[in-house]
N, C-alpha and C. Protein backbone atom coordinates (compact mmCIF):
# COMPACT_ATOMS: atom_id res chain seq x y z
N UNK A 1 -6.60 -85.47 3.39
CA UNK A 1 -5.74 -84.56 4.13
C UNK A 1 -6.36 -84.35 5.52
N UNK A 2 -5.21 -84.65 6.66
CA UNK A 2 -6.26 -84.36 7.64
C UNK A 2 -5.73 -83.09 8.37
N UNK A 3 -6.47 -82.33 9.18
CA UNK A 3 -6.36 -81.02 9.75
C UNK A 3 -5.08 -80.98 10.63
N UNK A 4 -4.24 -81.81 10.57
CA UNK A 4 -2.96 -81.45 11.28
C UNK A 4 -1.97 -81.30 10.17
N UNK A 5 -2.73 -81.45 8.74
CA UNK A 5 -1.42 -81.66 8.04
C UNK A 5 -1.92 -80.06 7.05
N UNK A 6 -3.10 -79.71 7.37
CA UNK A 6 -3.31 -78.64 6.50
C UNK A 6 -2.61 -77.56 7.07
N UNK A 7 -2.43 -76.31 6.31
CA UNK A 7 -1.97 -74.94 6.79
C UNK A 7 -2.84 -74.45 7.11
N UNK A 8 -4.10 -74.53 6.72
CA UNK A 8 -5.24 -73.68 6.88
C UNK A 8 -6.54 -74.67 7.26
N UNK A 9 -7.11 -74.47 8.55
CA UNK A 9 -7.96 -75.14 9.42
C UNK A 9 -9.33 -74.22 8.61
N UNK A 10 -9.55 -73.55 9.03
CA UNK A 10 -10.39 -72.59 8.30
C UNK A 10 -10.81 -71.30 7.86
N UNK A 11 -11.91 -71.22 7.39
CA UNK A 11 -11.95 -69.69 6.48
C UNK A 11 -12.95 -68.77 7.17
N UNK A 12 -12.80 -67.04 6.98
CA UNK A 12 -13.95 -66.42 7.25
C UNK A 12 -13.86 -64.99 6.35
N UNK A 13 -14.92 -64.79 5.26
CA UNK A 13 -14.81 -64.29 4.79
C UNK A 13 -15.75 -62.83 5.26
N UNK A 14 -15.08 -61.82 4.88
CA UNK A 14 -15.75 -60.45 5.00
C UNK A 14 -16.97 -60.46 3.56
N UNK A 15 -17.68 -59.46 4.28
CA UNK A 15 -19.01 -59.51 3.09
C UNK A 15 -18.74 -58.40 2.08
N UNK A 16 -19.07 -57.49 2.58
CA UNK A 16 -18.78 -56.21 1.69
C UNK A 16 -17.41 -56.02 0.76
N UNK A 17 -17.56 -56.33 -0.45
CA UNK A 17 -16.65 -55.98 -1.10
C UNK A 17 -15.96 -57.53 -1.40
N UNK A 18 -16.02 -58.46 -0.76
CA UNK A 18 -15.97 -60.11 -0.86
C UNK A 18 -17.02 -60.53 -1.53
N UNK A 19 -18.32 -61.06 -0.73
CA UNK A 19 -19.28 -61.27 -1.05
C UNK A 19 -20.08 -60.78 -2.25
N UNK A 20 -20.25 -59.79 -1.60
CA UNK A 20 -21.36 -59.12 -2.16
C UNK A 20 -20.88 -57.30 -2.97
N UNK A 21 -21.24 -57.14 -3.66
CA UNK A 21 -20.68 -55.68 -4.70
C UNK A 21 -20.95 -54.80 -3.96
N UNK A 22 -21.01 -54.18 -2.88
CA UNK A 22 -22.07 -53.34 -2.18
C UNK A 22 -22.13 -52.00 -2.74
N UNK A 23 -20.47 -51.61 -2.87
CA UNK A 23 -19.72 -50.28 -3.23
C UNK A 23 -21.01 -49.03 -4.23
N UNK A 24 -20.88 -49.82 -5.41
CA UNK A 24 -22.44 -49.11 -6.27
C UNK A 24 -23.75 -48.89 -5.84
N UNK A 25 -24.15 -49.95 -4.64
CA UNK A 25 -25.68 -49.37 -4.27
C UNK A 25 -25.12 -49.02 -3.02
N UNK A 26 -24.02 -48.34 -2.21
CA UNK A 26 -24.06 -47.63 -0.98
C UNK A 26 -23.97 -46.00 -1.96
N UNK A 27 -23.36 -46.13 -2.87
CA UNK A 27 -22.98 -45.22 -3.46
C UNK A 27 -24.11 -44.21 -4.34
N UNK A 28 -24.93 -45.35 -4.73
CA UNK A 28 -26.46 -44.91 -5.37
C UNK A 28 -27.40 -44.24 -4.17
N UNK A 29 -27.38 -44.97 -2.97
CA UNK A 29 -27.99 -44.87 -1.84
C UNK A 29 -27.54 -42.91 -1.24
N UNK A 30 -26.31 -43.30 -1.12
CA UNK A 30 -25.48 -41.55 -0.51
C UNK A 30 -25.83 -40.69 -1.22
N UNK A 31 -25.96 -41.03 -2.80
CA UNK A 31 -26.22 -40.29 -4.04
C UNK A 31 -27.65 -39.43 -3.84
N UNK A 32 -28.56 -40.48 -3.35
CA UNK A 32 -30.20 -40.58 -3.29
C UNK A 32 -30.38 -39.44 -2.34
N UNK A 33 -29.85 -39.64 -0.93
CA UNK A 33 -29.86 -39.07 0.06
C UNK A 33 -29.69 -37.23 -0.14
N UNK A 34 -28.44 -37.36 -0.11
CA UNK A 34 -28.00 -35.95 -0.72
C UNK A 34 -28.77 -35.36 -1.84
N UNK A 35 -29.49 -35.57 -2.81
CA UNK A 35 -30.18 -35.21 -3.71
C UNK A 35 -31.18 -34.57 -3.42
N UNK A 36 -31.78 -35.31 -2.26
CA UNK A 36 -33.16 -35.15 -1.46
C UNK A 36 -32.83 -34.12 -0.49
N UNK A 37 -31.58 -33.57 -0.61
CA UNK A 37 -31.49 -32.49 0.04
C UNK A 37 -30.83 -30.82 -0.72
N UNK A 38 -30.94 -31.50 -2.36
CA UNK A 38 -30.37 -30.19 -3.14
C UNK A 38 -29.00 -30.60 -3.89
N UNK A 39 -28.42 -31.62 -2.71
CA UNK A 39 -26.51 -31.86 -3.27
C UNK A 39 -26.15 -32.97 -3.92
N UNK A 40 -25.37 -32.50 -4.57
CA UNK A 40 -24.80 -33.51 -5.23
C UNK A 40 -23.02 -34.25 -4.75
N UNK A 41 -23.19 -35.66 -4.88
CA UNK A 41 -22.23 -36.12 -3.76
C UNK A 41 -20.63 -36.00 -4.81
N UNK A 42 -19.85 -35.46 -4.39
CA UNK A 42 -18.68 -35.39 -5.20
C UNK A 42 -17.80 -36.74 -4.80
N UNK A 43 -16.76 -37.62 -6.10
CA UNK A 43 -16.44 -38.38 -6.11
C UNK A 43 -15.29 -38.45 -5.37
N UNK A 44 -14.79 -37.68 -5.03
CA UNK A 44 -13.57 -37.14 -4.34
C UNK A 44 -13.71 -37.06 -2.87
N UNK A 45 -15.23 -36.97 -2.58
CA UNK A 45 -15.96 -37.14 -1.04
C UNK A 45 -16.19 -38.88 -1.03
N UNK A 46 -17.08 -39.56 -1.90
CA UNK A 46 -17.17 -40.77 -2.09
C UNK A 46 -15.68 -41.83 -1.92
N UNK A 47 -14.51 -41.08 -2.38
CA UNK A 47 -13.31 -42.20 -2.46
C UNK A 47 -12.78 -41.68 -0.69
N UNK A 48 -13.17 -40.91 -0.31
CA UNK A 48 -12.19 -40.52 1.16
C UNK A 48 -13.53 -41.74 2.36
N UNK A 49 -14.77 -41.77 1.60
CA UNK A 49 -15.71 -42.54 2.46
C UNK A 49 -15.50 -44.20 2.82
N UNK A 50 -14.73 -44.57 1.76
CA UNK A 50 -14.49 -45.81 1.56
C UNK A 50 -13.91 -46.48 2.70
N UNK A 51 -14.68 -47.76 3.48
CA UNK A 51 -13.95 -48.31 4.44
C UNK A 51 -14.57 -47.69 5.77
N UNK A 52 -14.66 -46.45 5.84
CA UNK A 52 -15.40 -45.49 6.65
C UNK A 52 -16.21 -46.15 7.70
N UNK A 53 -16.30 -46.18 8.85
CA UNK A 53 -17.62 -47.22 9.47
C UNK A 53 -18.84 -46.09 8.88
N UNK A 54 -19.99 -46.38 9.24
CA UNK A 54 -21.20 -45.65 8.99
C UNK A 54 -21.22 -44.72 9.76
N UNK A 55 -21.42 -44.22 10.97
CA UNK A 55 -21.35 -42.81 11.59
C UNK A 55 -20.56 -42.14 11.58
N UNK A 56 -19.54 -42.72 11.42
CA UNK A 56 -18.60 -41.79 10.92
C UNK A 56 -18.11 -41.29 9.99
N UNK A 57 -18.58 -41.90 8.70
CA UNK A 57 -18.53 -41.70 7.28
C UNK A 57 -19.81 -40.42 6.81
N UNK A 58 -21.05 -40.70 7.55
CA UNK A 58 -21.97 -39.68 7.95
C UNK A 58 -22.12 -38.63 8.15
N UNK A 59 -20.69 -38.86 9.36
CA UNK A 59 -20.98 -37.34 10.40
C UNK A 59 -19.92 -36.31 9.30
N UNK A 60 -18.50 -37.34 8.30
CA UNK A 60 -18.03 -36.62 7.67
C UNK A 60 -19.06 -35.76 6.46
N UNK A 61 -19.86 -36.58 5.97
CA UNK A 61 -20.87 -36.03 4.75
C UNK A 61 -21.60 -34.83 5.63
N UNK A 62 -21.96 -35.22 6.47
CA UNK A 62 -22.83 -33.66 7.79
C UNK A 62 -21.93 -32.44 7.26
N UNK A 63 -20.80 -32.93 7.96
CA UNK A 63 -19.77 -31.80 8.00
C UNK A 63 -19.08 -30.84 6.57
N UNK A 64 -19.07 -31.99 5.99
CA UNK A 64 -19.24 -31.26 4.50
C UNK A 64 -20.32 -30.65 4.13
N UNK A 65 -21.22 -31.20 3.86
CA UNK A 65 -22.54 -30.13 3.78
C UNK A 65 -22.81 -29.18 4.38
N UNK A 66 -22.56 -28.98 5.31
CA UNK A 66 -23.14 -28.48 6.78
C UNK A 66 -24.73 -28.67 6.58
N UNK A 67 -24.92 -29.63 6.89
CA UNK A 67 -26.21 -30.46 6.98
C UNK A 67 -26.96 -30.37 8.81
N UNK A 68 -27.80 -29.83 9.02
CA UNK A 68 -28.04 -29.78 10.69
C UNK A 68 -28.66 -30.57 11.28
N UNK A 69 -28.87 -31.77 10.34
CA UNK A 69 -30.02 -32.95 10.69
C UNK A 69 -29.23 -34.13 11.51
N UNK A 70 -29.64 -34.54 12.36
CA UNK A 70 -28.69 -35.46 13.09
C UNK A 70 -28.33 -36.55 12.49
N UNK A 71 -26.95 -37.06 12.95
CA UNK A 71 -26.34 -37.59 12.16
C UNK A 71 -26.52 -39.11 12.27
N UNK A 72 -27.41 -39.79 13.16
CA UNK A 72 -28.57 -40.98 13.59
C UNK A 72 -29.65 -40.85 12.46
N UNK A 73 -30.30 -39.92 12.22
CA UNK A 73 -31.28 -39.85 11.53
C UNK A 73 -30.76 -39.28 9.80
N UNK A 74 -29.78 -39.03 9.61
CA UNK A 74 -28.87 -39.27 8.54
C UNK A 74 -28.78 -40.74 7.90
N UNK A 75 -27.74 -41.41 9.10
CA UNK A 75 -27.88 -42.77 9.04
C UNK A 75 -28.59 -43.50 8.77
N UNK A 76 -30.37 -43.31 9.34
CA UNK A 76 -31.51 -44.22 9.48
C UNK A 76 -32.10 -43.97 8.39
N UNK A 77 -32.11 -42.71 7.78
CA UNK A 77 -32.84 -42.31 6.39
C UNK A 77 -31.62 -43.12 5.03
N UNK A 78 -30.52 -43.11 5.11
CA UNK A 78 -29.31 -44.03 4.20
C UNK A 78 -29.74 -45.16 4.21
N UNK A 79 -29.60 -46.16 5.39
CA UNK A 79 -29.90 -46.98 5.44
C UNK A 79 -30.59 -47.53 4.59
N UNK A 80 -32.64 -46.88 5.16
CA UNK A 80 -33.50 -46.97 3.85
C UNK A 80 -33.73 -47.02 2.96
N UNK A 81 -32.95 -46.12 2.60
CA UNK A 81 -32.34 -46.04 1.06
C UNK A 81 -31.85 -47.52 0.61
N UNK A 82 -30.78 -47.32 1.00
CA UNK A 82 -29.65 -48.33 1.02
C UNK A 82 -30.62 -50.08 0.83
N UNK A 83 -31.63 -50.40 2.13
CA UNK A 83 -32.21 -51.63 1.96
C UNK A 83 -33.46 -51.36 0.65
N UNK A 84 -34.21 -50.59 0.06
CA UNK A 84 -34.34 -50.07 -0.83
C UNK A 84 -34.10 -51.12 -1.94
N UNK A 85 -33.31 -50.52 -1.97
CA UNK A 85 -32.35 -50.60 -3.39
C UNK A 85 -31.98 -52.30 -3.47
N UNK A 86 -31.52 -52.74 -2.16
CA UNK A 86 -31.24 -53.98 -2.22
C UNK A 86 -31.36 -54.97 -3.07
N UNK A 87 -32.82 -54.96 -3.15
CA UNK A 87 -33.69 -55.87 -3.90
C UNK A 87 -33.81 -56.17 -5.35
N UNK A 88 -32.93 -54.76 -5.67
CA UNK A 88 -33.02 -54.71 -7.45
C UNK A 88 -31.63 -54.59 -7.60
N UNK A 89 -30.61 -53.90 -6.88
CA UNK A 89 -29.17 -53.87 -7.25
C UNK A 89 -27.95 -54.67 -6.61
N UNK A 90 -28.13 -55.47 -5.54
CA UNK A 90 -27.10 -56.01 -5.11
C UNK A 90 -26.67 -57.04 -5.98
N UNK A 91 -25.89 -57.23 -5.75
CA UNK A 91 -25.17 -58.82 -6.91
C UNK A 91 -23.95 -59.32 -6.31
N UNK A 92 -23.70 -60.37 -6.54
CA UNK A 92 -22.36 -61.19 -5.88
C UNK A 92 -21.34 -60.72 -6.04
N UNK A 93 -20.07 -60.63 -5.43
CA UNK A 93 -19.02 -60.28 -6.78
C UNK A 93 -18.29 -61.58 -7.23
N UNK A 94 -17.92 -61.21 -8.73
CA UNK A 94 -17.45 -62.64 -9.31
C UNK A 94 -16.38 -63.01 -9.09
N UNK A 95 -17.07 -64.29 -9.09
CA UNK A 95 -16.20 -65.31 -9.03
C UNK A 95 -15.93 -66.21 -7.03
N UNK A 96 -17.31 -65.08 -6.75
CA UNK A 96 -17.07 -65.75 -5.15
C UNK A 96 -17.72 -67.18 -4.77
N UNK A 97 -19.18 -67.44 -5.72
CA UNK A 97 -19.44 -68.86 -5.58
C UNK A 97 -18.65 -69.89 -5.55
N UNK A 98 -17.83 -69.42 -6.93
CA UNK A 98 -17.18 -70.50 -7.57
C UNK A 98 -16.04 -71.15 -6.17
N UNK A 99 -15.62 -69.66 -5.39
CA UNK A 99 -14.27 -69.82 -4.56
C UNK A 99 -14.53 -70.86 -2.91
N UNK A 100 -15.93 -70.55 -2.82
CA UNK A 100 -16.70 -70.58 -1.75
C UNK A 100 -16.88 -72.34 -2.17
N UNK A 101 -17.48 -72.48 -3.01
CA UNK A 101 -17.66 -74.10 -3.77
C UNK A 101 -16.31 -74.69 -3.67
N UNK A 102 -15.24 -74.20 -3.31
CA UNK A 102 -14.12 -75.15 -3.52
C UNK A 102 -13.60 -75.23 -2.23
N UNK A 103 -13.75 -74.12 -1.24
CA UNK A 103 -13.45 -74.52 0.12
C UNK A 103 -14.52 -75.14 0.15
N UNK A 104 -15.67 -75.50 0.31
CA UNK A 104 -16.89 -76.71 1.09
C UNK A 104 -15.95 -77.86 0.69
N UNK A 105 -15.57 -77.82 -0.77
CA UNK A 105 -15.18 -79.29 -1.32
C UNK A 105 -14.11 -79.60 -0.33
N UNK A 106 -12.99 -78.47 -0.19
CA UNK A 106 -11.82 -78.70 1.11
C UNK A 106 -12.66 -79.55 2.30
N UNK A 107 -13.83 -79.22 2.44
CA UNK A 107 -14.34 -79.36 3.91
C UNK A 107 -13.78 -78.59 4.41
N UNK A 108 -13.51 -77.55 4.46
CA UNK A 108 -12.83 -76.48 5.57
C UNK A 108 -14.37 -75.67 6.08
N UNK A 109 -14.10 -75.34 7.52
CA UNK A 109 -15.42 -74.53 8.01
C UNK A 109 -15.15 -73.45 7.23
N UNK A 110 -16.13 -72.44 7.58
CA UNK A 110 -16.66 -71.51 6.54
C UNK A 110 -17.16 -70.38 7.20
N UNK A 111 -16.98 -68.96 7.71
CA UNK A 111 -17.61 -68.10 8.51
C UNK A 111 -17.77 -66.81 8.31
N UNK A 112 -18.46 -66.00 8.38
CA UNK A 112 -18.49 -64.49 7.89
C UNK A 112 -18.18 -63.54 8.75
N UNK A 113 -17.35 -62.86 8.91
CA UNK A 113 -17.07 -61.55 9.31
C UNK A 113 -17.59 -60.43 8.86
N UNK A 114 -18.20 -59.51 9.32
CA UNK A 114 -18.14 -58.15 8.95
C UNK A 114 -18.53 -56.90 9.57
N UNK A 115 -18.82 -55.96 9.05
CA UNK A 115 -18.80 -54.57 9.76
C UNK A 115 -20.01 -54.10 9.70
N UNK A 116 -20.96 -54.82 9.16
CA UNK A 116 -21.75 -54.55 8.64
C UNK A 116 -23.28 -55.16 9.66
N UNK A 117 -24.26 -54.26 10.37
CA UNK A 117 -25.30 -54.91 11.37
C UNK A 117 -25.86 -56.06 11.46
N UNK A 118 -26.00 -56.72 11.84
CA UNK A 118 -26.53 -58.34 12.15
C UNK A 118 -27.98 -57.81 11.12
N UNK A 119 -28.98 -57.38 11.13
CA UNK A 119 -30.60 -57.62 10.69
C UNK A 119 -30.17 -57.42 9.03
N UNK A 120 -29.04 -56.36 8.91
CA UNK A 120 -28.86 -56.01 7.43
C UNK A 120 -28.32 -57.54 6.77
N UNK A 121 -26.94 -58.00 7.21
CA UNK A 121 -26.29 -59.11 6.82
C UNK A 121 -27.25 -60.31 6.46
N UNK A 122 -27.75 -60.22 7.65
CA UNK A 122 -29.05 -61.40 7.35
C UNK A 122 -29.75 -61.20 6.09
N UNK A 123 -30.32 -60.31 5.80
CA UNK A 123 -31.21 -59.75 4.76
C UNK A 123 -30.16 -60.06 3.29
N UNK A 124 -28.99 -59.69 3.58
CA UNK A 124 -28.54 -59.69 2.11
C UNK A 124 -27.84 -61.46 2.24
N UNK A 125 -27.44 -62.42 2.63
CA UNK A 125 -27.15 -63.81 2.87
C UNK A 125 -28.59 -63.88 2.48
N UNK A 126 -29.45 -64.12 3.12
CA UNK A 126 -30.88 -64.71 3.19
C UNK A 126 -30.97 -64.11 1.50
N UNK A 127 -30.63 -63.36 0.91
CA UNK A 127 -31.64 -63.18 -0.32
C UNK A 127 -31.09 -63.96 -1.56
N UNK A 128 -29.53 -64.69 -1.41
CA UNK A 128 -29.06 -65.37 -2.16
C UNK A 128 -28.98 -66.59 -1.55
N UNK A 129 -29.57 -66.85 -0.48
CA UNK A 129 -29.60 -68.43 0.34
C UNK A 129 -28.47 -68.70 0.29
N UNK A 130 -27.36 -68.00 0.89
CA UNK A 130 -25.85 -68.38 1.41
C UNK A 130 -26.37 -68.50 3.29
N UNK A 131 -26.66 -68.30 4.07
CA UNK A 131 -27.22 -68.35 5.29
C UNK A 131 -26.67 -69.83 5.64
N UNK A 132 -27.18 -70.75 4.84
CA UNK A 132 -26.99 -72.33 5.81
C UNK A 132 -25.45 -72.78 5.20
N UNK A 133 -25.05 -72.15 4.21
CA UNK A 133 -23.59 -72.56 3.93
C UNK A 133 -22.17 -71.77 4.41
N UNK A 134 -22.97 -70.92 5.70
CA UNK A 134 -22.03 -70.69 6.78
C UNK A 134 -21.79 -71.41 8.27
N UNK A 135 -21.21 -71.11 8.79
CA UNK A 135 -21.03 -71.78 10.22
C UNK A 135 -21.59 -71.29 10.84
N UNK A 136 -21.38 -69.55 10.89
CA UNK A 136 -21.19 -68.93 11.78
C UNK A 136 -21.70 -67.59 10.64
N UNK A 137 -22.41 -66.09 11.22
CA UNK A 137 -22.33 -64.72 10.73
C UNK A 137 -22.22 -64.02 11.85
N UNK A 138 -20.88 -63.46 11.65
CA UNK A 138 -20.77 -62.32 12.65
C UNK A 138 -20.62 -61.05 12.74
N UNK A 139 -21.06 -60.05 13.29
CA UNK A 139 -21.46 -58.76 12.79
C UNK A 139 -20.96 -57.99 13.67
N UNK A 140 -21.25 -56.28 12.86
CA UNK A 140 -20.10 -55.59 14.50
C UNK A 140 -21.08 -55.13 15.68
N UNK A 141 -22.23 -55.97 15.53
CA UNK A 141 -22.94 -56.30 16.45
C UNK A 141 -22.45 -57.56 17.44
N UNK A 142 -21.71 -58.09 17.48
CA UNK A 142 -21.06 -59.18 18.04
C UNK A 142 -19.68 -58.78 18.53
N UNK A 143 -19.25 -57.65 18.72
CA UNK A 143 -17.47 -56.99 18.97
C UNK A 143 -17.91 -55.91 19.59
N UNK A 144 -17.32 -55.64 20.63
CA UNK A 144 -17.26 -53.87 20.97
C UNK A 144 -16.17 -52.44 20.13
N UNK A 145 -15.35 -53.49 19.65
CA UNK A 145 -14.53 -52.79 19.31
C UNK A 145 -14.63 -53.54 17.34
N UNK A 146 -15.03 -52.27 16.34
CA UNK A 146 -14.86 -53.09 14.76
C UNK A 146 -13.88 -52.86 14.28
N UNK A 147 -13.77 -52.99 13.00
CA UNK A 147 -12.35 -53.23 12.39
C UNK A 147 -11.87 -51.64 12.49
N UNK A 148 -11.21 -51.93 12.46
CA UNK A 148 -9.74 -52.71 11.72
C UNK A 148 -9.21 -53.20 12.72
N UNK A 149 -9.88 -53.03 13.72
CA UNK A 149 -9.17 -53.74 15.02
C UNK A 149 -9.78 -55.36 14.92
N UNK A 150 -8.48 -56.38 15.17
CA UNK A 150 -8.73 -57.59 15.01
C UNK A 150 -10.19 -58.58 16.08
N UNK A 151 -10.88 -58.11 16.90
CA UNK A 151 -11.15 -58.19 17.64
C UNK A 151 -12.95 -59.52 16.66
N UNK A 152 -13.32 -58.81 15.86
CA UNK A 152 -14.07 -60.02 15.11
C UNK A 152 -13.31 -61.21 14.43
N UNK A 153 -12.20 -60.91 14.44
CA UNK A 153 -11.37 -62.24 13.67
C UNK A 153 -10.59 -63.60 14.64
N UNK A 154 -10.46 -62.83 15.91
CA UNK A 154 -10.09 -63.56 17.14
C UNK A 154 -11.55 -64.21 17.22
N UNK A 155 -12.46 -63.63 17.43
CA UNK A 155 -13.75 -64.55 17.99
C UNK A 155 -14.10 -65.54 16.69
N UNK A 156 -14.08 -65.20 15.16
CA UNK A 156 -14.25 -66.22 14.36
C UNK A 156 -13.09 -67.11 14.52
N UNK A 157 -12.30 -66.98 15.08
CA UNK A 157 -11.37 -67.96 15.29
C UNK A 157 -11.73 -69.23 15.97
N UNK A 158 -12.50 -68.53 17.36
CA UNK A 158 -13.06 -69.40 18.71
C UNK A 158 -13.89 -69.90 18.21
N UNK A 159 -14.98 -69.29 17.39
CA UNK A 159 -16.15 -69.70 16.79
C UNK A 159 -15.54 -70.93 16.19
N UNK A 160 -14.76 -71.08 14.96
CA UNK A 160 -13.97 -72.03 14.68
C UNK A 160 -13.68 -73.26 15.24
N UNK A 161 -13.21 -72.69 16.59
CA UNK A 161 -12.55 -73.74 17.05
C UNK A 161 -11.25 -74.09 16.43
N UNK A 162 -10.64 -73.01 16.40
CA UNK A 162 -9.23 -73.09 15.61
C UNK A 162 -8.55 -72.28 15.97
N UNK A 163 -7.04 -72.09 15.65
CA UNK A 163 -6.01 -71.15 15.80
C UNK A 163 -6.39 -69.85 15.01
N UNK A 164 -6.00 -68.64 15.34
CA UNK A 164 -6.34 -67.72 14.67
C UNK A 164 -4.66 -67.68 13.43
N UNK A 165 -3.99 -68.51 13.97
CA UNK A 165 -2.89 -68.65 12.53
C UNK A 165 -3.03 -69.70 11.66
N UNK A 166 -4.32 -70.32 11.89
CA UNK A 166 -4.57 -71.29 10.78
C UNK A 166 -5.97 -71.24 10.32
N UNK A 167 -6.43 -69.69 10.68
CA UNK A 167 -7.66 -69.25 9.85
C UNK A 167 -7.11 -68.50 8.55
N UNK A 168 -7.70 -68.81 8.00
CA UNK A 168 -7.89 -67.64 6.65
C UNK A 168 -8.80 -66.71 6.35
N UNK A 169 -8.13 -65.68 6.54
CA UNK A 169 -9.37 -64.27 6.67
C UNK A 169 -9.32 -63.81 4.86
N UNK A 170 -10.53 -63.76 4.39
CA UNK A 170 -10.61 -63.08 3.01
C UNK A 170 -11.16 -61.87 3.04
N UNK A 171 -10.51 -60.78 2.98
CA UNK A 171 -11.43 -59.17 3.13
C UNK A 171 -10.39 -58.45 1.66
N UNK A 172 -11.19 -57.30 1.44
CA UNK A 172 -11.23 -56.54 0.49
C UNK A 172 -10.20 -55.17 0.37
N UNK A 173 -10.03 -55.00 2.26
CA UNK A 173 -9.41 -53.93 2.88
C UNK A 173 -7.96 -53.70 3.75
């Protein structure tokens, strides 16, 4: 099949919630945090967080608490947490090797999107040696503007070297 006859030139998949399970250890992580301060995180706060970028998902938990600690150093202490934990709780979600193994077989390029910081992304790719079976990782360190605004999916496009109507974006959200 050659690339004028396919519908789809190529792929770029989002990490969080694609990739990788994150949802349970951000959730263990927020859990951790708040604890260390007396509270306990209600699930009803946890489902409104979802999708949330990070400072701003933050500054909402601040505001609920009324927490007076800045909301940078909120962040930077989560985080910790968060890479922490990495090492013993992250896991793939299923069935993404298998999906990922069948586009290479396509030969279709292959690229990551996400919302998620360039040093972190690295860290979690690098710990399952997915790193060289991308093209491309792009982070919302690479966009001025992150999602939901299309603005990382246009550049994996370029990255590509393809139409952005004959990419295939795989996200969760």
């Amino acid at each position: 099949m050659t690339n004028r006859t396919r519908r789809i030139d190529a792929v770029v998949f989002d990490m969080d919630g694609v990739i990788f399970d994150t949802e349970p250890v951000w959730l263990e992580a927020e859990t951790e945090l708040l604890a260390r301060r007396g509270q306990v995180f209600p699930p009803a706060l946890a489902r409104r967080l979802m999708g949330v970028p990070g400072m701003q998902a933050m500054g909402m938990v601040a505001e609920h608490f009324q927490l007076t600690e800045p909301v940078e150093q909120l962040v930077e202490e989560l985080n910790g947490i968060f890479h922490d934990l990495l090492t013993t709780k992250l896991t793939l979600m299923p069935g993404f090797l298998d999906r990922l193994a069948d586009i290479e077989n396509r030969e279709l390029p292959v690229g990551v999107a996400t919302s998620t910081e360039r040093r972190l992304a690295t860290q979690m790719l690098g710990r399952f040696d997915l790193l060289h079976r991308f093209r491309f990782v792009l982070t919302r360190d690479d966009v001025e503007r992150g999602k939901p605004h299309p603005d990382i999916y246009h550049l994996a496009a370029r990255r590509h070297d393809r139409p952005t109507a004959k990419t295939l974006v795989i996200e969760d959200s």
